[in-house]
C-alpha atoms as a PDB file:
ATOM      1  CA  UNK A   1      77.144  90.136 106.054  1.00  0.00           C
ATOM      2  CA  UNK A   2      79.972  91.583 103.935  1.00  0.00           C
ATOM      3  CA  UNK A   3      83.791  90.416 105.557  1.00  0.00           C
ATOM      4  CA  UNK A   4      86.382  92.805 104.919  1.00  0.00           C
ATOM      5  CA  UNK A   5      89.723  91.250 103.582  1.00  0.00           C
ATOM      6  CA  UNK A   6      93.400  92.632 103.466  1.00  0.00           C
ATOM      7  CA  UNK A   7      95.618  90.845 101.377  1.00  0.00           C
ATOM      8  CA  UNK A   8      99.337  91.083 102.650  1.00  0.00           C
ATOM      9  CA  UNK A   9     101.509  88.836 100.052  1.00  0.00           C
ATOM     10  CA  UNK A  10     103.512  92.339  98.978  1.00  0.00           C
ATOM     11  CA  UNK A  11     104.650  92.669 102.573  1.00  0.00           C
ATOM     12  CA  UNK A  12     104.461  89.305 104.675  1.00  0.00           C
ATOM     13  CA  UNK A  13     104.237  86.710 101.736  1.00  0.00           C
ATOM     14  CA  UNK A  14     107.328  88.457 100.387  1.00  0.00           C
ATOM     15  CA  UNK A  15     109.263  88.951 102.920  1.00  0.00           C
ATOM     16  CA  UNK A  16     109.891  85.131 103.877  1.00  0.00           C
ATOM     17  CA  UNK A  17     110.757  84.286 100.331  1.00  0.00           C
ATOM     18  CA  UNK A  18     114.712  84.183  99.171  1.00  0.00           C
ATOM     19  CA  UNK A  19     114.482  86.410  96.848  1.00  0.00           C
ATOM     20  CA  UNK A  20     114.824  90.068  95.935  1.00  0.00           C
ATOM     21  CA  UNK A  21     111.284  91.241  94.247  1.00  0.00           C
ATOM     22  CA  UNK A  22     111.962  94.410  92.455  1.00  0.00           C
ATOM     23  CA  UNK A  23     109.620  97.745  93.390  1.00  0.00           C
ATOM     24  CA  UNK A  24     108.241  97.657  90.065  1.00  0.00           C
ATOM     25  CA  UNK A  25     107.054  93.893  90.230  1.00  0.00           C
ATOM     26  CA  UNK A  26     106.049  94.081  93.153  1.00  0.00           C
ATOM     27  CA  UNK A  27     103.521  97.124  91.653  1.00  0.00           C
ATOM     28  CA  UNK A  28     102.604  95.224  89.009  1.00  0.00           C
ATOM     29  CA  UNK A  29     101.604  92.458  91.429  1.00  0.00           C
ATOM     30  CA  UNK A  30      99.152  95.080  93.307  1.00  0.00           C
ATOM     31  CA  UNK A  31      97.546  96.164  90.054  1.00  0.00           C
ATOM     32  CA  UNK A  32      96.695  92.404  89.346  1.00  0.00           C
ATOM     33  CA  UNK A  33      95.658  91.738  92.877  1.00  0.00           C
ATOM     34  CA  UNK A  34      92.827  95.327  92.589  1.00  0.00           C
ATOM     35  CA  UNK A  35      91.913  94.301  88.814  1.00  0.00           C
ATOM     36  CA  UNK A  36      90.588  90.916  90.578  1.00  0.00           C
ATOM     37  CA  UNK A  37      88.676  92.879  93.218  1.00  0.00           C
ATOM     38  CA  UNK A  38      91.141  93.415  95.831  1.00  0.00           C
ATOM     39  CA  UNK A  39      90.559  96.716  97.814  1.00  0.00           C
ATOM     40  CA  UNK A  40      92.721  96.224 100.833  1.00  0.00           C
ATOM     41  CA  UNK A  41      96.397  95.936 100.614  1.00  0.00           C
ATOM     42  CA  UNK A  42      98.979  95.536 103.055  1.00  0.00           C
ATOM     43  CA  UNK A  43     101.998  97.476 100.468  1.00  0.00           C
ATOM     44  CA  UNK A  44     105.091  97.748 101.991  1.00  0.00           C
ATOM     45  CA  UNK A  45     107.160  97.514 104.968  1.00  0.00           C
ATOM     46  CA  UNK A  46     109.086 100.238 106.648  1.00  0.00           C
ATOM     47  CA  UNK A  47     111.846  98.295 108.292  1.00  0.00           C
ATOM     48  CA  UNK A  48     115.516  97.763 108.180  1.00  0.00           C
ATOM     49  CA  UNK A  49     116.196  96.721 104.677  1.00  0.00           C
ATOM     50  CA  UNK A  50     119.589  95.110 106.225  1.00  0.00           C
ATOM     51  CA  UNK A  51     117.681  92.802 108.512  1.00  0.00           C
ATOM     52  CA  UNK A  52     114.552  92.089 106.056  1.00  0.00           C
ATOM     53  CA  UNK A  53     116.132  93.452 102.650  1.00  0.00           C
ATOM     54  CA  UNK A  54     113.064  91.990 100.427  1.00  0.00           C
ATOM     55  CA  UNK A  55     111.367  94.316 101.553  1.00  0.00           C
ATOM     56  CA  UNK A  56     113.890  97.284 100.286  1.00  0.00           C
ATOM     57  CA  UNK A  57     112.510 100.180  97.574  1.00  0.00           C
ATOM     58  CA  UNK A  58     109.147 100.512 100.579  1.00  0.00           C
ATOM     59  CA  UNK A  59     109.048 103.735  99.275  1.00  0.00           C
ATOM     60  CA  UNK A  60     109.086 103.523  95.571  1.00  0.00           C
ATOM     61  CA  UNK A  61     106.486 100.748  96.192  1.00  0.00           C
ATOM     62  CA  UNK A  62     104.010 102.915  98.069  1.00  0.00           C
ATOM     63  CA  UNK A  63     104.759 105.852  95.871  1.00  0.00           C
ATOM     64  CA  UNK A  64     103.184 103.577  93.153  1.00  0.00           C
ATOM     65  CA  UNK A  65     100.446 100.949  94.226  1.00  0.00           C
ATOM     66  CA  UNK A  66      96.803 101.689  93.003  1.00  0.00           C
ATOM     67  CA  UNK A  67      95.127 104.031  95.541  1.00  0.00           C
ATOM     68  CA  UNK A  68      92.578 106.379  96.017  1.00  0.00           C
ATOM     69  CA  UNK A  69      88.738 105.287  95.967  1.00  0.00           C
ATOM     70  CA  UNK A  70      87.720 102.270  97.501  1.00  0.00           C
ATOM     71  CA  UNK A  71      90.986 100.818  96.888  1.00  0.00           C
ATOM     72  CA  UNK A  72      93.075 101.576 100.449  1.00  0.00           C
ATOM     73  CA  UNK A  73      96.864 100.614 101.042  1.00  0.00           C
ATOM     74  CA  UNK A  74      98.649 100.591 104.220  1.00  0.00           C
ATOM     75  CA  UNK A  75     102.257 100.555 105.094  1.00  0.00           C
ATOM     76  CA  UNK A  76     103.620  98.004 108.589  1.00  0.00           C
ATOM     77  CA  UNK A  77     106.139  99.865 110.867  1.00  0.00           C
ATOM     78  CA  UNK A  78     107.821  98.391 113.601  1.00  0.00           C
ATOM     79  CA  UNK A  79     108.923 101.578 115.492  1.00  0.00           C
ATOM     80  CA  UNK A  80     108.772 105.297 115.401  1.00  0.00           C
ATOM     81  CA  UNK A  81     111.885 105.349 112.577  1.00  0.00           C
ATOM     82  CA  UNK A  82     109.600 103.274 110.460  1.00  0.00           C
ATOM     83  CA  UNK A  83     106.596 105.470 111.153  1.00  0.00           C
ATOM     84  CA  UNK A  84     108.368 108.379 110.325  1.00  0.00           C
ATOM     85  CA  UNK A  85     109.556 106.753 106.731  1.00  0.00           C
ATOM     86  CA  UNK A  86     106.249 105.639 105.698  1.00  0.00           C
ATOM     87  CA  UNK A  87     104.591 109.136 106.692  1.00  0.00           C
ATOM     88  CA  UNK A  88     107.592 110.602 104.361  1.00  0.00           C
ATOM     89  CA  UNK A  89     106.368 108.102 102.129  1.00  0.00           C
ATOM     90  CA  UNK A  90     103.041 109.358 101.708  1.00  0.00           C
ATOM     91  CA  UNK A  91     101.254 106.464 103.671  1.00  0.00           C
ATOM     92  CA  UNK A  92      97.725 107.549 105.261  1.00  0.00           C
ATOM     93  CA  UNK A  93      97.135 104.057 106.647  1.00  0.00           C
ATOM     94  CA  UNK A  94     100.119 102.637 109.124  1.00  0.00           C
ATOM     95  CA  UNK A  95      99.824  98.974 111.181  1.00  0.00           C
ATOM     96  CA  UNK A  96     102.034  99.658 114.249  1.00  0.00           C
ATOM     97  CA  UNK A  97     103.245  95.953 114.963  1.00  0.00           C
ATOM     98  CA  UNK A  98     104.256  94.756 118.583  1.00  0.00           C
ATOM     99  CA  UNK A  99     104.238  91.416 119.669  1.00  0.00           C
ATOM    100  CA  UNK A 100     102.455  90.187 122.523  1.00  0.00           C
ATOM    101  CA  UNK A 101     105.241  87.815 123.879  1.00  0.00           C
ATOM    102  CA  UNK A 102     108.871  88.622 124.787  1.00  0.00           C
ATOM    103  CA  UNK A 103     111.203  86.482 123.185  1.00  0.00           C
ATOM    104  CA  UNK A 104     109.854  87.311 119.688  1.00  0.00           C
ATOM    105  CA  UNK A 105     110.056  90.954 120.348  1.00  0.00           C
ATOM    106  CA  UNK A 106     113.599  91.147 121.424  1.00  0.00           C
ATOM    107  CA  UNK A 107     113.804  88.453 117.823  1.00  0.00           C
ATOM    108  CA  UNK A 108     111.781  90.874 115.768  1.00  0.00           C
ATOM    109  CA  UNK A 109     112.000  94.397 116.759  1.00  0.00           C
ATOM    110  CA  UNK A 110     115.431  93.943 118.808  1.00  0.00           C
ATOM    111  CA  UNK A 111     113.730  95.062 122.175  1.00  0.00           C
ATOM    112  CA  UNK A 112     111.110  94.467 124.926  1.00  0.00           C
ATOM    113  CA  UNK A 113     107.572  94.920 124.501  1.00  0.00           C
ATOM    114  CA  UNK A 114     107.054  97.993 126.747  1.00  0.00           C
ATOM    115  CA  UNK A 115     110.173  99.864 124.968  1.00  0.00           C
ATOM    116  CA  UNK A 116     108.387  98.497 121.816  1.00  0.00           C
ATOM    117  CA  UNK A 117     105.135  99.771 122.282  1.00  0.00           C
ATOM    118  CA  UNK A 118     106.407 103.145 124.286  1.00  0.00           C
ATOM    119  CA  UNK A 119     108.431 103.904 121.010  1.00  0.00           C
ATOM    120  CA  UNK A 120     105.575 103.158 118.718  1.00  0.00           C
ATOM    121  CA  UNK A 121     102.984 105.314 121.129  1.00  0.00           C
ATOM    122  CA  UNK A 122     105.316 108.290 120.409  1.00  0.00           C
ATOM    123  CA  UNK A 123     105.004 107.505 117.210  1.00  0.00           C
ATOM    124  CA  UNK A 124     101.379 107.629 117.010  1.00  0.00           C
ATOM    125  CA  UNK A 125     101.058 110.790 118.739  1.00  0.00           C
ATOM    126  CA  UNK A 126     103.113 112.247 116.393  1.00  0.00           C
ATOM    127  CA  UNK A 127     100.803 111.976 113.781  1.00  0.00           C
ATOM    128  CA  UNK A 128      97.191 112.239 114.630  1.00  0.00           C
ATOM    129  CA  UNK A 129      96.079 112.680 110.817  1.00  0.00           C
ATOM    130  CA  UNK A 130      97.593 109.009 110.441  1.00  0.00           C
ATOM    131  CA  UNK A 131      95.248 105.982 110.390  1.00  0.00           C
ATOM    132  CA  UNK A 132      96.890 103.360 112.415  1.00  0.00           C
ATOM    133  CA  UNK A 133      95.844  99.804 113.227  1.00  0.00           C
ATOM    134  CA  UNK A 134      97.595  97.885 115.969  1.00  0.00           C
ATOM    135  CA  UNK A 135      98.778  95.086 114.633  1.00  0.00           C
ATOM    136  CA  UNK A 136      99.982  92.571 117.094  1.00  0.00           C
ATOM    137  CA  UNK A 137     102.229  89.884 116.327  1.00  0.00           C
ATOM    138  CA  UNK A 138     102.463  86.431 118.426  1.00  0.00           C
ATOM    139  CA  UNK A 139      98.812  87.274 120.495  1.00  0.00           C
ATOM    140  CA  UNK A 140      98.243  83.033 120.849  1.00  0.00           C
ATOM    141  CA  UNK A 141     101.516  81.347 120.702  1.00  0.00           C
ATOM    142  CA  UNK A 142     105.344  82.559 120.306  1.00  0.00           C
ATOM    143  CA  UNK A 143     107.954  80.346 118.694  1.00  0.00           C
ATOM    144  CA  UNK A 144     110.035  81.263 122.020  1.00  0.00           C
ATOM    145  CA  UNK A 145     107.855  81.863 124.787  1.00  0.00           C
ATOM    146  CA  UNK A 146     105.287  79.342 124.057  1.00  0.00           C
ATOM    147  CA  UNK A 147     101.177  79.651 124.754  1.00  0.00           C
ATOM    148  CA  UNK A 148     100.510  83.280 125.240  1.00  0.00           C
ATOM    149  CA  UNK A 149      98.058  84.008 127.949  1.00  0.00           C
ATOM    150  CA  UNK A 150      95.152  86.654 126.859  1.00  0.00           C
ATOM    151  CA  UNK A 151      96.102  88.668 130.104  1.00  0.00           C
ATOM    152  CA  UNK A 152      99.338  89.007 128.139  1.00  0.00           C
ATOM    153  CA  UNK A 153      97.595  89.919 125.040  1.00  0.00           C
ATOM    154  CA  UNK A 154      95.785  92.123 126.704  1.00  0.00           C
ATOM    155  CA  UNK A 155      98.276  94.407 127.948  1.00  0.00           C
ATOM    156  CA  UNK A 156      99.364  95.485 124.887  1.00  0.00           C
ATOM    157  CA  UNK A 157      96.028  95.778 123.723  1.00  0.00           C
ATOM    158  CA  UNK A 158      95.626  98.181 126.706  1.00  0.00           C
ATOM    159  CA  UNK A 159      98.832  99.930 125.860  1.00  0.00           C
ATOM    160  CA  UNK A 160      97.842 100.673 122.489  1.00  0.00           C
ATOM    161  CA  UNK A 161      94.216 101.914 123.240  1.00  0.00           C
ATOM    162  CA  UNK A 162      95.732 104.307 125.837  1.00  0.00           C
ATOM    163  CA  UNK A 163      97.799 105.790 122.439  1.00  0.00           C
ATOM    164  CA  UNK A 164      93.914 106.133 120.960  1.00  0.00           C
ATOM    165  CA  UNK A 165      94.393 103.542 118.632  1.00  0.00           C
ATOM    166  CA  UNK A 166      90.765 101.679 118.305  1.00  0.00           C
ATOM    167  CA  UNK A 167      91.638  98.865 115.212  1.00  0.00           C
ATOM    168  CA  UNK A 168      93.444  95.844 116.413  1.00  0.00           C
ATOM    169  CA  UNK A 169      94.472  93.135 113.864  1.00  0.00           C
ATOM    170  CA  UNK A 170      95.576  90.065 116.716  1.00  0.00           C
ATOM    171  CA  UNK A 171      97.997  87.809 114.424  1.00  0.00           C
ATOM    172  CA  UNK A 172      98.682  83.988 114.975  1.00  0.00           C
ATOM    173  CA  UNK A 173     101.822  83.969 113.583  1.00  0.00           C
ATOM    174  CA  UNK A 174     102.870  80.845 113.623  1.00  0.00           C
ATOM    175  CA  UNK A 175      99.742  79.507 112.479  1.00  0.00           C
ATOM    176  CA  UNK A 176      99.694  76.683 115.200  1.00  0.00           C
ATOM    177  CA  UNK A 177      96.889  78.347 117.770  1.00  0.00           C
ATOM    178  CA  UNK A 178      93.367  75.996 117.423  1.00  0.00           C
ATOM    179  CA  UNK A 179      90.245  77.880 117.058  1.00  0.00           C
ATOM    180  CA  UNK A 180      89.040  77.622 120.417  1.00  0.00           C
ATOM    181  CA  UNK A 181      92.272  79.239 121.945  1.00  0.00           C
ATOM    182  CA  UNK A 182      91.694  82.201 119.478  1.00  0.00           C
ATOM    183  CA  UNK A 183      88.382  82.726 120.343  1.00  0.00           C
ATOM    184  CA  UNK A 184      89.145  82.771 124.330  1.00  0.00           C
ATOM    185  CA  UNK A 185      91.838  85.329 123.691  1.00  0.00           C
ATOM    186  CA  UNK A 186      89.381  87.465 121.327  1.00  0.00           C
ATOM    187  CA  UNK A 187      86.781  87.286 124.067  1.00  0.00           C
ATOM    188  CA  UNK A 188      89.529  88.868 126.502  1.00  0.00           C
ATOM    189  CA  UNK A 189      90.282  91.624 124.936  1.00  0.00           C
ATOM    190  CA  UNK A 190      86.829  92.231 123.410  1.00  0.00           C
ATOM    191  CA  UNK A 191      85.145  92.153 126.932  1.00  0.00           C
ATOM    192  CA  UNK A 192      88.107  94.797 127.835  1.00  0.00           C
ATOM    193  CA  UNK A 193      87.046  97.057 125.030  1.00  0.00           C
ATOM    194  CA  UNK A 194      84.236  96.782 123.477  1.00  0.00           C
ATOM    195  CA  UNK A 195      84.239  99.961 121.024  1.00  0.00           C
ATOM    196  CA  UNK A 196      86.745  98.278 119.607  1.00  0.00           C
ATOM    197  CA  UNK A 197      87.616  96.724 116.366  1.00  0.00           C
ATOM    198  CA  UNK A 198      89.187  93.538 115.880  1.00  0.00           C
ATOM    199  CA  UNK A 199      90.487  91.420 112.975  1.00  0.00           C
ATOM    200  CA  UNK A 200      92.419  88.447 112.729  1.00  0.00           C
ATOM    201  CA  UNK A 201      95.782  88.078 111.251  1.00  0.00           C
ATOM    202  CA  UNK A 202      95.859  84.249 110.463  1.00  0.00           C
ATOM    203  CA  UNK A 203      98.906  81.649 109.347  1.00  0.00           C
ATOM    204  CA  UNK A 204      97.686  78.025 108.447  1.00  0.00           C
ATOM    205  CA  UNK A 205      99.854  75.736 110.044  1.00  0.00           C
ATOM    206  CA  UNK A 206      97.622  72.763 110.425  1.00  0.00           C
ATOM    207  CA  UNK A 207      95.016  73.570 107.776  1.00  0.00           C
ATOM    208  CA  UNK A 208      92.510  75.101 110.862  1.00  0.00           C
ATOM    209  CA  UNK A 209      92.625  78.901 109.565  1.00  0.00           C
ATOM    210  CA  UNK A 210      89.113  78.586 107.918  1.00  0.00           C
ATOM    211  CA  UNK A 211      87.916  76.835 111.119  1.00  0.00           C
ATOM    212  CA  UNK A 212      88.847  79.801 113.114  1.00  0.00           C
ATOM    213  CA  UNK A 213      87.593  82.027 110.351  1.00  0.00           C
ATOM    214  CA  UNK A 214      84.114  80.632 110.700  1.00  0.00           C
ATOM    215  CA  UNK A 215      84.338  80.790 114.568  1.00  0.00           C
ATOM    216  CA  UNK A 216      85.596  84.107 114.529  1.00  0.00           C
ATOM    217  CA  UNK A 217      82.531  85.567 112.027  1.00  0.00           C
ATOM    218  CA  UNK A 218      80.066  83.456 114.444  1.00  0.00           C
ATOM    219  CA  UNK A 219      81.412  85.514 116.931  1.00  0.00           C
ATOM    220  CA  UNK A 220      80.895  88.773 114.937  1.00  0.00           C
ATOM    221  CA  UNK A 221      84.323  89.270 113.748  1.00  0.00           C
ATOM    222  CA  UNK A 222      84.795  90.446 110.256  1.00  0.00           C
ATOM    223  CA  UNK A 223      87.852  91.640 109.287  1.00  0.00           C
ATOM    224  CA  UNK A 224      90.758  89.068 107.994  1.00  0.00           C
ATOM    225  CA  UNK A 225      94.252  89.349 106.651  1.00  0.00           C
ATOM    226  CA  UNK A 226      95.138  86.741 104.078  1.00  0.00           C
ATOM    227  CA  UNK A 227      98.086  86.420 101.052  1.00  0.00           C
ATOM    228  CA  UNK A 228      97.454  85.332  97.292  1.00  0.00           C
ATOM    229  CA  UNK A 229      98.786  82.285  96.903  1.00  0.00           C
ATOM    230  CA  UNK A 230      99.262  81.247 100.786  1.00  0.00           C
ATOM    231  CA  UNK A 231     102.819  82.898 100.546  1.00  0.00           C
ATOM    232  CA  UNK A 232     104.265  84.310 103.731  1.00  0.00           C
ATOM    233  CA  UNK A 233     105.820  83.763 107.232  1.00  0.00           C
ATOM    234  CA  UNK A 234     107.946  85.424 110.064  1.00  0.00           C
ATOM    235  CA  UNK A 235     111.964  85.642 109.419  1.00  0.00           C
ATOM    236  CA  UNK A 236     111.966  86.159 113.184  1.00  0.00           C
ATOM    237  CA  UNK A 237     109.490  83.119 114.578  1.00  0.00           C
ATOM    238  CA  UNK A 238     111.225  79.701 113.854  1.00  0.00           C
ATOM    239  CA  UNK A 239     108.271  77.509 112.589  1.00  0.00           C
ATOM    240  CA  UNK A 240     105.895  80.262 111.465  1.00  0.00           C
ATOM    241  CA  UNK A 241     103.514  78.848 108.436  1.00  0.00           C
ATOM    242  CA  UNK A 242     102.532  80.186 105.299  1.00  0.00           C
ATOM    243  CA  UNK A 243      99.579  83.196 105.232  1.00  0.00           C
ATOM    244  CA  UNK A 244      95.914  82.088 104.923  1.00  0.00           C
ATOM    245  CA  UNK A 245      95.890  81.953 101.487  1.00  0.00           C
ATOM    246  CA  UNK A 246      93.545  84.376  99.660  1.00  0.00           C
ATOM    247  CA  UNK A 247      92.225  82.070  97.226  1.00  0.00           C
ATOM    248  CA  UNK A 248      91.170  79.724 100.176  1.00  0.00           C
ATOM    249  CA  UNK A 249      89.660  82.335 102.041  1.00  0.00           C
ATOM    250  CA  UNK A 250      87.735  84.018  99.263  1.00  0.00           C
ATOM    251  CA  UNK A 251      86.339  80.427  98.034  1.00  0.00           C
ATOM    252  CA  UNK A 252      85.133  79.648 101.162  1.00  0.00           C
ATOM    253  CA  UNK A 253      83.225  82.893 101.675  1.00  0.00           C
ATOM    254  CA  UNK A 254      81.574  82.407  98.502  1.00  0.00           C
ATOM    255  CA  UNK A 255      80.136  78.920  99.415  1.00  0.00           C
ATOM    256  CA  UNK A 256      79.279  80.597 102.213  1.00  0.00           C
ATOM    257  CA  UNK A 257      77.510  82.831 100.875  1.00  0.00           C
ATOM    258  CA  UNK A 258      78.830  85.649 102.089  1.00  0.00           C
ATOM    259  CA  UNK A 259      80.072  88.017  99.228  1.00  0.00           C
ATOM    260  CA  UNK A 260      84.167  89.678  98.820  1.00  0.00           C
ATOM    261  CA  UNK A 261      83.468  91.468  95.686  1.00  0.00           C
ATOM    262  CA  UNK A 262      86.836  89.343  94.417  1.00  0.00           C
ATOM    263  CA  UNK A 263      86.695  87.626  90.769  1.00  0.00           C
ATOM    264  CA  UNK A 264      87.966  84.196  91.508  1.00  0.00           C
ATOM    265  CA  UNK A 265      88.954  83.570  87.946  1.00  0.00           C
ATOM    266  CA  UNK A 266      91.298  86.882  88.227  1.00  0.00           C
ATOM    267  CA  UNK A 267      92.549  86.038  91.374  1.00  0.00           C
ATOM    268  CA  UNK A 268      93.894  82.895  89.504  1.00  0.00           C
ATOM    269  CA  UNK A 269      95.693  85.193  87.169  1.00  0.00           C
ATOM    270  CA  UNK A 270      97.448  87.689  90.213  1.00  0.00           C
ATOM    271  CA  UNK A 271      98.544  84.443  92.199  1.00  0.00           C
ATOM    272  CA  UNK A 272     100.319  83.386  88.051  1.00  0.00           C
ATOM    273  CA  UNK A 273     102.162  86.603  88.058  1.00  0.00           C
ATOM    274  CA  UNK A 274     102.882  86.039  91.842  1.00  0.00           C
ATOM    275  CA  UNK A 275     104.851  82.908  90.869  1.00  0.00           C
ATOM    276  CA  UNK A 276     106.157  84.057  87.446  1.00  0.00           C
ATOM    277  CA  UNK A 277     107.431  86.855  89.499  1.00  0.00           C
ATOM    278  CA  UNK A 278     109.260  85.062  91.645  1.00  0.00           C
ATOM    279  CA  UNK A 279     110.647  82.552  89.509  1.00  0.00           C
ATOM    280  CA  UNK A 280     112.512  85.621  87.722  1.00  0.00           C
ATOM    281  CA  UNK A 281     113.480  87.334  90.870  1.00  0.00           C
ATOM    282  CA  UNK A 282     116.934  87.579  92.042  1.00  0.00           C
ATOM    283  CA  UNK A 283     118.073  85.376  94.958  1.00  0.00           C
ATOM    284  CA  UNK A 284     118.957  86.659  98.290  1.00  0.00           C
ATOM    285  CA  UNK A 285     122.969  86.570  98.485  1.00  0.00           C
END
């Protein structure tokens, strides 16, 4: 078995930090993050720079990541505006985020999950030579609505399938849902559709993400999002936890047995520039 593994520090590890990252760091971090084996990375993030403005220059950041070969990067968009930037942008890959709950969509995206997920459908059929993965945020618990139930989950699952989208990443945002609640929500939706593809999206709240990693591969999932360094979190979901931390995740494969094709040593060296990086950054005013 060979897991595949997206790390997301340039987008959701730096977007909860208080600090301004420049494009051309923020590169540099990318190049450090391949040279250690890396060959999935979440880049950018089309969104308002005035509501999330670390994650301002999306463009100039896309426009020079390492691509091309085995090395993929894809670009987050919350609606069809940000779809429509990161096309512009020159992204081939695009996770279209909804949440699954209410309250953090009218937090995150400023508007109901069916006007949510009706915007990003047009979206999608806009650009059929796109690569899209649903990404959605909040599937187990919301900061504001509570326990999610997978019926809930499911709808939007439904709603994205029916805009012929067939990869799901299913995100626990705040990092707080146990293993067991994960794996009743995964069986939901995986019952539903089966030709699907499903990954998990994991924060670490309680230290159980590797728990519900090895559930989740028992249960034949094999596809994880994770951050160098265990940077990240939601500006928009009070509470959320840091990312799965790469590092973590890689290490524990490896004992596992199960191979990455990342350089631990290396990966030491990307998560150093990570923090010298940040150190030098300018704070948010």
């Amino acid at each position: 078995m060979r897991v595949t593994l997206t790390d997301v520090v340039l987008r959701d590890g730096l977007q909860d930090e208080p600090v301004l990252v420049a494009p051309a760091d923020r590169i540099a971090i990318a190049e450090s993050l391949v040279a250690a084996g890396i060959r999935r990375l979440e880049a950018a993030s089309f969104v308002d720079p005035r509501r999330v403005p670390q994650m301002a220059g999306a463009e100039e950041v896309l426009a020079g990541v390492p691509r091309g070969g085995e090395v993929r990067c894809s670009a987050l968009a919350l609606n069809a505006r940000g779809v429509r930037r990161a096309v512009a942008a020159g992204a081939a890959e695009i996770t279209a985020v909804s949440s699954a709950s209410g309250g953090h969509s009218r937090a995150n995206a400023g508007r109901d999950v069916g006007s949510a997920l009706d915007d990003l459908a047009a979206a999608v059929a806009e650009h059929p030579e796109v690569a899209f993965t649903a990404g959605i945020a909040t599937a187990f618990v919301c900061p504001f609505d509570g326990d999610v139930p997978p019926e809930a989950l499911l709808a939007v699952v439904d709603r994205f399938a029916r805009a012929g989208i067939r990869r799901f990443g299913l995100a626990d945002t705040l990092g707080t849902a146990p293993p067991e609640q994960v794996l009743r929500s995964l069986e939901v939706v995986r019952q539903a559709h089966p030709d699907a593809e499903f990954g998990l999206h994991l924060h670490n709240a309680h230290g159980r993400a590797l728990s519900t990693v090895d559930a989740a591969i028992e249960a034949g999932i094999t596809r994880f999002d994770s951050a160098a360094g265990g940077y990240g979190g939601c500006p928009f979901a009070p509470g959320a936890h840091g990312n799965l931390a790469t590092e973590a995740l890689v290490a524990h494969l490896h004992a596992r047995g199960i191979p990455t094709g990342v350089d631990e040593r290396a990966l030491d060296d990307a998560i150093g520039l990570i923090a010298r990086v940040l150190a030098r950054a300018s704070p948010l005013t």
